[in-house]
C-alpha atoms as a PDB file:
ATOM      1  CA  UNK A   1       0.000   0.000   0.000  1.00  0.00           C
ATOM      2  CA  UNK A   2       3.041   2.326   0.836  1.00  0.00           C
ATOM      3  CA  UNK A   3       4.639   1.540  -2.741  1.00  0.00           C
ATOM      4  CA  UNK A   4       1.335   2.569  -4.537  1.00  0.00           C
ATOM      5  CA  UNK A   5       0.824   5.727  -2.227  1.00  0.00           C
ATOM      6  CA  UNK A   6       4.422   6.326  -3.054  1.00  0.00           C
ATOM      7  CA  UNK A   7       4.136   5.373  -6.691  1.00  0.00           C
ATOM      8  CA  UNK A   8       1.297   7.705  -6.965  1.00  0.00           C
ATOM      9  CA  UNK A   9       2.562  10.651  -6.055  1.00  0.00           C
ATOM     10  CA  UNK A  10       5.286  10.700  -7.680  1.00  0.00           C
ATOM     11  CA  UNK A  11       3.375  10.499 -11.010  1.00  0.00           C
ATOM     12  CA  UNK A  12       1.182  12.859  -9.916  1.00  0.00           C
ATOM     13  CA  UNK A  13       4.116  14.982  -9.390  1.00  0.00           C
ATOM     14  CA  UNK A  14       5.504  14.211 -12.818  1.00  0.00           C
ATOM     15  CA  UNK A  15       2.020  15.199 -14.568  1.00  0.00           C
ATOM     16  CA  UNK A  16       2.051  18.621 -12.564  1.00  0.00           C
ATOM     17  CA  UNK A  17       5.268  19.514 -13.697  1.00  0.00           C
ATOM     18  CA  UNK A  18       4.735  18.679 -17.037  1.00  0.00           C
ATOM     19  CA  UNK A  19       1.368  20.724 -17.395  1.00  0.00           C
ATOM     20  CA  UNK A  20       3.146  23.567 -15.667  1.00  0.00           C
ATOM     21  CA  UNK A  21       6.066  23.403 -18.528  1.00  0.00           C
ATOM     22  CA  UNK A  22       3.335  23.026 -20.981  1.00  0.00           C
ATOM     23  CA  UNK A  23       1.268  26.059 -19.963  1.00  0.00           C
ATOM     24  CA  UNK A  24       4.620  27.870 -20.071  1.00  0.00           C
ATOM     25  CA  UNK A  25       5.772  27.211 -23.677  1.00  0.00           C
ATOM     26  CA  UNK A  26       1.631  27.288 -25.283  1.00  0.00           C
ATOM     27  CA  UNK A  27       2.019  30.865 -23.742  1.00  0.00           C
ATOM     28  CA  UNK A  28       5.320  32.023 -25.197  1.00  0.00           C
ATOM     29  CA  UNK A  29       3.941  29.599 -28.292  1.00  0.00           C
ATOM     30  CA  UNK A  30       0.394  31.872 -28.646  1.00  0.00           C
ATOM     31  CA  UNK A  31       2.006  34.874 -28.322  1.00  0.00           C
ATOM     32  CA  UNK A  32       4.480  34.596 -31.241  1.00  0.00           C
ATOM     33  CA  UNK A  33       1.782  33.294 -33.481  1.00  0.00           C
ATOM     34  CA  UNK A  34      -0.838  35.998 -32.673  1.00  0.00           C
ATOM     35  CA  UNK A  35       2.194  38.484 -33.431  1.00  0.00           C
ATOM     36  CA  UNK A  36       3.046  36.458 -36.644  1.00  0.00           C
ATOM     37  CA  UNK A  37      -0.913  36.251 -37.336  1.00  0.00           C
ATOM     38  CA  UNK A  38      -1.279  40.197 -37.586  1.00  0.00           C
ATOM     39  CA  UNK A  39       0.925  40.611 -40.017  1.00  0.00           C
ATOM     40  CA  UNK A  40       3.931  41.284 -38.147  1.00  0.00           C
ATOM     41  CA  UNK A  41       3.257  44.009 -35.684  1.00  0.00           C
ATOM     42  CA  UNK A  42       5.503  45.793 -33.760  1.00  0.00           C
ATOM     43  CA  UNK A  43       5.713  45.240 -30.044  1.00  0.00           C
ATOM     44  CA  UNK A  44       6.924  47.501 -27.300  1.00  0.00           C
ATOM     45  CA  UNK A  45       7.256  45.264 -24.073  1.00  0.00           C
ATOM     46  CA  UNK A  46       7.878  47.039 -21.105  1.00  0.00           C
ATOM     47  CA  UNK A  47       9.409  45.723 -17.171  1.00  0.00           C
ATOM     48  CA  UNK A  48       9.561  47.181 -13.931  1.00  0.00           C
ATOM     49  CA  UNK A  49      11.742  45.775 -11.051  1.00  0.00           C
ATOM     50  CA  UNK A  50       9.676  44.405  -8.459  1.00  0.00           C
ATOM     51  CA  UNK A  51       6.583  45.894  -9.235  1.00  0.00           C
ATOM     52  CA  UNK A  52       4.393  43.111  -8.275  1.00  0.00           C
ATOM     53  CA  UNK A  53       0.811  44.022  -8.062  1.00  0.00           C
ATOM     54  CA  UNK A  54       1.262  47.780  -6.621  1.00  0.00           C
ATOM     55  CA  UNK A  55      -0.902  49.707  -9.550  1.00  0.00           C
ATOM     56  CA  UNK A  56      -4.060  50.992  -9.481  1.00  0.00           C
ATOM     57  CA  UNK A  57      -5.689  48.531 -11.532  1.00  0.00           C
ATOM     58  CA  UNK A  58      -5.151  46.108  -9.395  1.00  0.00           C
ATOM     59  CA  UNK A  59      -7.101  47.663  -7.145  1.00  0.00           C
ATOM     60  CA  UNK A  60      -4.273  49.832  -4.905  1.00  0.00           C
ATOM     61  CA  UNK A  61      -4.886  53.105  -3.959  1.00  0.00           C
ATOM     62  CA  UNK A  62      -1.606  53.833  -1.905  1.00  0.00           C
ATOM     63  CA  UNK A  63      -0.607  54.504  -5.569  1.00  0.00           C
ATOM     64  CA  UNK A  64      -0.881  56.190  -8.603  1.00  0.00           C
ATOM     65  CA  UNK A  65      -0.713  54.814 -11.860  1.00  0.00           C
ATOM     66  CA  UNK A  66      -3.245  56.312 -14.172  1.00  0.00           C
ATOM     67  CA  UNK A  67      -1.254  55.557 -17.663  1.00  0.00           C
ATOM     68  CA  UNK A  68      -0.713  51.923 -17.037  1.00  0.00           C
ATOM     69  CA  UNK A  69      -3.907  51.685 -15.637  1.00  0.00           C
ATOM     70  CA  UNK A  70      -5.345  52.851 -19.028  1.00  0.00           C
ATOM     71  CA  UNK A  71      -3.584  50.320 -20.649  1.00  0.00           C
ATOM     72  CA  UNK A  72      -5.096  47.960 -18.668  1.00  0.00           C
ATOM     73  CA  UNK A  73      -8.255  48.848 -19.487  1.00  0.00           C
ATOM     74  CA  UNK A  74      -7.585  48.648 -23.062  1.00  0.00           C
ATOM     75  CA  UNK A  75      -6.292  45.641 -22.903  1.00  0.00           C
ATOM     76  CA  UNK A  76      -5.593  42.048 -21.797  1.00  0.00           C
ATOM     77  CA  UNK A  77      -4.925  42.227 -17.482  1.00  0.00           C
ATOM     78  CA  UNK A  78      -3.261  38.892 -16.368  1.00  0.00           C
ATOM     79  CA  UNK A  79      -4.922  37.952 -12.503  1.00  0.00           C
ATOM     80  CA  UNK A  80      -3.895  35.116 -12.114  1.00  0.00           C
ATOM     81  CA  UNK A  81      -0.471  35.030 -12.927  1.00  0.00           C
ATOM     82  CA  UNK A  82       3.116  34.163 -11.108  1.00  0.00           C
ATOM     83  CA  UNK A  83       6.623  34.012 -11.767  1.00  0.00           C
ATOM     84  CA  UNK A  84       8.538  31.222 -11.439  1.00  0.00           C
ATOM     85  CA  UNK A  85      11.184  32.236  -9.144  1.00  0.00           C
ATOM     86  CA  UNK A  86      11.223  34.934  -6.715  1.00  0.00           C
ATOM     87  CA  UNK A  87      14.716  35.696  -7.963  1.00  0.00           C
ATOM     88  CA  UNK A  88      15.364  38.406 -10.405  1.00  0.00           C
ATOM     89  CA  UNK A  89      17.013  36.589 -13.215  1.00  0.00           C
ATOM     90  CA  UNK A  90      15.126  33.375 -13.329  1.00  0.00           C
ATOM     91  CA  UNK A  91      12.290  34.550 -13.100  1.00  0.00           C
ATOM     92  CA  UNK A  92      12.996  37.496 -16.333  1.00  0.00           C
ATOM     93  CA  UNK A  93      14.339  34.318 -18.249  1.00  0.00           C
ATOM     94  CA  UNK A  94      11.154  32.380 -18.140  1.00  0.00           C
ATOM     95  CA  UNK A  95       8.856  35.233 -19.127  1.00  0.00           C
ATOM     96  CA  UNK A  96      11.670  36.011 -22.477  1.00  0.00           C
ATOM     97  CA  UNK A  97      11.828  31.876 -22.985  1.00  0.00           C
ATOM     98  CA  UNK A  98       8.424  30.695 -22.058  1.00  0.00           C
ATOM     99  CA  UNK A  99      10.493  27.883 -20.215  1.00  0.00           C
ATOM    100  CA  UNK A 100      11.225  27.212 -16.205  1.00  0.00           C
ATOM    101  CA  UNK A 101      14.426  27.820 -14.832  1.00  0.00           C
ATOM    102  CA  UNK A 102      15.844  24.296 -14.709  1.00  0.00           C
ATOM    103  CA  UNK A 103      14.924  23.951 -18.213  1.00  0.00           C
ATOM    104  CA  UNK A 104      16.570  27.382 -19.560  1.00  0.00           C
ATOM    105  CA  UNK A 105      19.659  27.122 -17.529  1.00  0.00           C
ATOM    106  CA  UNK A 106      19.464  30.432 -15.383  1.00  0.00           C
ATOM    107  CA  UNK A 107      18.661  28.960 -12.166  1.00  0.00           C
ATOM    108  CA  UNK A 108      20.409  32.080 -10.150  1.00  0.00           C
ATOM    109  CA  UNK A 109      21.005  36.020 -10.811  1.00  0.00           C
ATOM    110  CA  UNK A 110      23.022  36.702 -13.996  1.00  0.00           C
ATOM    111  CA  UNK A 111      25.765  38.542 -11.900  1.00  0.00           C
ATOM    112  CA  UNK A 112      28.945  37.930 -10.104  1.00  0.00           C
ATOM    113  CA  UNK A 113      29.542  35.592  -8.177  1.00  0.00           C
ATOM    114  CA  UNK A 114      26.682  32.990  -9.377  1.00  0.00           C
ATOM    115  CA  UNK A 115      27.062  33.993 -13.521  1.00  0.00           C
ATOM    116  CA  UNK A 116      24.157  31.742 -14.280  1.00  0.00           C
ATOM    117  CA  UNK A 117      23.571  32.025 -17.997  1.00  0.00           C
ATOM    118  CA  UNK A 118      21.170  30.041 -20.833  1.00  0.00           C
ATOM    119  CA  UNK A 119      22.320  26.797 -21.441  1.00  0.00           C
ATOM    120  CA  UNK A 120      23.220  26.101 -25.355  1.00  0.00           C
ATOM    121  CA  UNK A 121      20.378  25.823 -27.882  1.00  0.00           C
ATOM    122  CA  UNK A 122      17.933  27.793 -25.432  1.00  0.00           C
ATOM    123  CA  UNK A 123      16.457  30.699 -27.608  1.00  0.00           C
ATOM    124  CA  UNK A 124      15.287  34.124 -25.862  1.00  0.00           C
ATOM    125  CA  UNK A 125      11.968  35.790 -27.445  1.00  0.00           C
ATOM    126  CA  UNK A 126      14.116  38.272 -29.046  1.00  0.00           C
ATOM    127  CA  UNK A 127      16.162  35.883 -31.115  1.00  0.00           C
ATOM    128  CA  UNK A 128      13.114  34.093 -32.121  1.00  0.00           C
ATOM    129  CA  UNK A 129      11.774  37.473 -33.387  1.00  0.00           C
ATOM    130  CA  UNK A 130      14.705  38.763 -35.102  1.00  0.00           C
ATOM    131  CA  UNK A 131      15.299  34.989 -36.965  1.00  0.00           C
ATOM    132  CA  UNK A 132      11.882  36.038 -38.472  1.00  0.00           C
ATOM    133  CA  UNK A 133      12.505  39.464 -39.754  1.00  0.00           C
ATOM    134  CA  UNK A 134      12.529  41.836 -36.406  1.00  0.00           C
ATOM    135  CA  UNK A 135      14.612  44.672 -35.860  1.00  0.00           C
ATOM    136  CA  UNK A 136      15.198  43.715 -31.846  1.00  0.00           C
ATOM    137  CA  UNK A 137      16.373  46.480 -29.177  1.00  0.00           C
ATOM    138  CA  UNK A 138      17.118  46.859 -25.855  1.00  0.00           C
ATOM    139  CA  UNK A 139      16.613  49.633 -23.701  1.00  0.00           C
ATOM    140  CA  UNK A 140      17.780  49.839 -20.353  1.00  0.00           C
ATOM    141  CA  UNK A 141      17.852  46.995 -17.562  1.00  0.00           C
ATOM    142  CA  UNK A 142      18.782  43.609 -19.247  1.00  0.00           C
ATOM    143  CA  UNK A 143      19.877  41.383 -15.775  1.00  0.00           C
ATOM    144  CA  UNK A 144      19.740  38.002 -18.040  1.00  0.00           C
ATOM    145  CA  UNK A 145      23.201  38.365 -20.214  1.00  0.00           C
ATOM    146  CA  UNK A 146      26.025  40.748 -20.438  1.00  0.00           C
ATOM    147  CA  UNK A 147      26.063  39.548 -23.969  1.00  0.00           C
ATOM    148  CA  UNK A 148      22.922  41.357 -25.467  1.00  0.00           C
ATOM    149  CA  UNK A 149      23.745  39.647 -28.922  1.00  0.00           C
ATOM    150  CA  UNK A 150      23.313  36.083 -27.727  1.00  0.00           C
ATOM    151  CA  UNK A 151      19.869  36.907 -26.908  1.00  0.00           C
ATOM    152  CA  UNK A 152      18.749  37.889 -29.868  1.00  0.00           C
ATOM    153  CA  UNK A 153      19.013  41.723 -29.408  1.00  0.00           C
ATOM    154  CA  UNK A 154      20.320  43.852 -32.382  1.00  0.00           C
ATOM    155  CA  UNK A 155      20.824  46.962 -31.395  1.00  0.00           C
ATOM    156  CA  UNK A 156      21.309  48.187 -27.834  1.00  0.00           C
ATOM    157  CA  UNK A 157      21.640  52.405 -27.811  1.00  0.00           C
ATOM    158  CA  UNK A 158      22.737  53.799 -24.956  1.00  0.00           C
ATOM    159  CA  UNK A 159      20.995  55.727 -22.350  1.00  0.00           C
ATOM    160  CA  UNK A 160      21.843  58.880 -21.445  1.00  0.00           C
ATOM    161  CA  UNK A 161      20.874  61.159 -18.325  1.00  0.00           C
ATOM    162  CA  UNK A 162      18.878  60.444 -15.010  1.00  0.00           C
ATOM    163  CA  UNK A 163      18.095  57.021 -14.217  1.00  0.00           C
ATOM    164  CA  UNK A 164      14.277  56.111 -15.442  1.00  0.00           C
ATOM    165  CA  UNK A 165      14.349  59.542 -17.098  1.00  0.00           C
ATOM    166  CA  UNK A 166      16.696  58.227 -19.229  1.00  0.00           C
ATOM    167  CA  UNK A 167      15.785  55.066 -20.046  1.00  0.00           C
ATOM    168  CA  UNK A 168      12.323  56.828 -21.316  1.00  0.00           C
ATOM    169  CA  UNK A 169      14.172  59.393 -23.086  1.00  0.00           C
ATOM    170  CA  UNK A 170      16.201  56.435 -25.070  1.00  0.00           C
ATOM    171  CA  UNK A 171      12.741  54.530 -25.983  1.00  0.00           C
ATOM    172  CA  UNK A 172      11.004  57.255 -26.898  1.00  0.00           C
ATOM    173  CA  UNK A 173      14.118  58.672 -29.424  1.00  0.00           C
ATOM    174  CA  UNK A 174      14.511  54.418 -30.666  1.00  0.00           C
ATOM    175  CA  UNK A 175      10.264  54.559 -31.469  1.00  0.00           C
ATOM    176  CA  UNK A 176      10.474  58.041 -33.461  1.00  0.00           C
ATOM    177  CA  UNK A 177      13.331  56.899 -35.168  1.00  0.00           C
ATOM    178  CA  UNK A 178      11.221  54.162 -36.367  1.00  0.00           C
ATOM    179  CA  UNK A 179       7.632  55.286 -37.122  1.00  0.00           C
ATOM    180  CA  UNK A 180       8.885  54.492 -41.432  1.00  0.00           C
ATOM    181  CA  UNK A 181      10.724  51.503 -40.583  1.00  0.00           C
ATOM    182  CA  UNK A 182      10.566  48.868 -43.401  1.00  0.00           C
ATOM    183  CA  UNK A 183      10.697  45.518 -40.841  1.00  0.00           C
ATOM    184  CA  UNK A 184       8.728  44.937 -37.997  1.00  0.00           C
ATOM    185  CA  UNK A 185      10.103  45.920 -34.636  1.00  0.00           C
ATOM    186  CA  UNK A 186      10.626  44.563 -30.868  1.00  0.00           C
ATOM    187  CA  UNK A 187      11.675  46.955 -28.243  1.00  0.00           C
ATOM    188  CA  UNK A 188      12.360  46.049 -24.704  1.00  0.00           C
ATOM    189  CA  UNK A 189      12.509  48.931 -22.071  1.00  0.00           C
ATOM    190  CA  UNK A 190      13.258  47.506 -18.742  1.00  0.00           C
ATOM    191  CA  UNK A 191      13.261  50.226 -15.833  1.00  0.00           C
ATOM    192  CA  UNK A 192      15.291  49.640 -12.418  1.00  0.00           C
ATOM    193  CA  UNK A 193      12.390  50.644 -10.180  1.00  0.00           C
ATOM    194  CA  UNK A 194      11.146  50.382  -7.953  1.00  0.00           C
ATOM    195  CA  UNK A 195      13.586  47.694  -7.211  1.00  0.00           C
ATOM    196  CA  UNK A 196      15.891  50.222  -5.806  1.00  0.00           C
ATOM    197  CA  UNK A 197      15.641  52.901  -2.520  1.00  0.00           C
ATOM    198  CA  UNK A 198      13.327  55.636  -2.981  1.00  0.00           C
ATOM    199  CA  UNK A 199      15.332  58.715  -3.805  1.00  0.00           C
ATOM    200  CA  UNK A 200      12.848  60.737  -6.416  1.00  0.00           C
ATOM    201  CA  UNK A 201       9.729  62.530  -6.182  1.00  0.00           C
ATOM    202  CA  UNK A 202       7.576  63.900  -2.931  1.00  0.00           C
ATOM    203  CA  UNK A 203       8.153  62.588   0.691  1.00  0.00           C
ATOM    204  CA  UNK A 204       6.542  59.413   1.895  1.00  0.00           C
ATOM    205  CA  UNK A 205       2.875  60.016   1.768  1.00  0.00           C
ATOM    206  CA  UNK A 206       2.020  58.052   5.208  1.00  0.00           C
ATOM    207  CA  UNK A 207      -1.692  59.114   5.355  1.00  0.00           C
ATOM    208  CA  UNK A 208      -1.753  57.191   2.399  1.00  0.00           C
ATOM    209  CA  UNK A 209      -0.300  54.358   3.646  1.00  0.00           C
ATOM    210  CA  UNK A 210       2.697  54.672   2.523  1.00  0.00           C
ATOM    211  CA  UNK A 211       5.563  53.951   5.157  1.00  0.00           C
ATOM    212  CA  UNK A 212       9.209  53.004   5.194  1.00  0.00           C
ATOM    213  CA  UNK A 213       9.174  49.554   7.475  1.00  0.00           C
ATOM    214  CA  UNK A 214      11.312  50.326  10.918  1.00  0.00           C
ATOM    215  CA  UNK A 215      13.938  48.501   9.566  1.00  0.00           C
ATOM    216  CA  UNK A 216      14.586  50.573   6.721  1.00  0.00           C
ATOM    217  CA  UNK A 217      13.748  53.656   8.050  1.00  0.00           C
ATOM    218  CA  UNK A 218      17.501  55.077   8.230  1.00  0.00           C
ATOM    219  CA  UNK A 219      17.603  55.028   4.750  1.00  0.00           C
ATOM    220  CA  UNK A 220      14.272  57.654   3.914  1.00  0.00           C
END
């Protein structure tokens, strides 16, 4: 009886993972198709750094967020959706692969000391694009590969100035640039925050319920 308990979950197991991997690639799968499918459109995608779910269309009102929440409401809003590591790295691969982790290679952050990087053969959404007729870019926070080219990225203009400023600045110049481009284009603006200490804007708005936790609070 053991052995079949034992048995059983382990296959049960087996099928999880497998569905899991299988939702993961029919995602990255439908949404290269549906780009392919309308005739090649261009795509701006856009990351924050630990964003989670702090906008207001997710229904927080510590915060303001009025042009993403238009988007929203435009568009297709993901509830019910995770990342598969609560590392930075990892969990960036996945989205750009449409594979896990263990699968991709990049089990750990892309820095030094742990270096993890895709294994051999693993192809990043930007490649894929760019194999069929993309003009890729990069704008801004990467965290995956030092080497921009292995992932498929053809150009990669620098940004210049203050921080997110910048990084906006650079996108916006790359998309003007573009408005009579012949191929199709992918741009990827990835912004630092609000992964880092908050330095910009007006003081903490406490009756708002915004606070720095005690533990931080030396560095307001």
């Amino acid at each position: 009886m053991l052995n079949n308990f034992i048995h059983k979950k382990i296959l049960n197991n087996i099928i999880m993972n497998f569905r899991d991997k299988l939702f993961l690639a029919l995602l990255l799968f439908l949404v290269i198709n549906f780009c392919f499918a309308q005739k090649n459109p261009n795509i701006i995608m856009v990351t924050c750094h630990d964003i989670g779910h702090h906008l207001g269309c997710y229904g927080v009102e510590e915060v303001s967020t009025p042009k993403i929440d238009r988007l929203a409401e435009k568009g297709l809003m993901f509830r019910n959706l995770y990342s598969t590591s609560a590392v930075c790295s990892p969990g960036r691969e996945s989205l750009l692969t449409g594979r896990y982790p263990q699968s991709n290679g990049v089990m750990g952050l892309n820095n030094e000391p742990w270096s993890w990087s895709l294994n051999d053969g693993e192809k990043h959404i930007a490649q894929i694009l760019s194999e069929n007729g993309y003009d890729t870019y990069l704008v801004g926070l990467n965290h995956i590969s030092s080497d921009v080219k292995r992932l498929g990225y053809r150009y990669n203009p620098p940004v210049k100035g203050d921080g997110e400023a910048g990084i906006t600045k650079a996108a916006i110049g790359v998309i003007h640039r573009l408005e009579n481009s012949i191929n199709p284009v992918f741009i990827k603006v990835g912004y630092n925050l609000v992964h880092r200490l908050f330095t910009k804007g007006n003081s903490i708005e406490s009756k708002k319920g915004i606070f720095v936790p005690p533990l931080f609070s030396k560095h307001q």
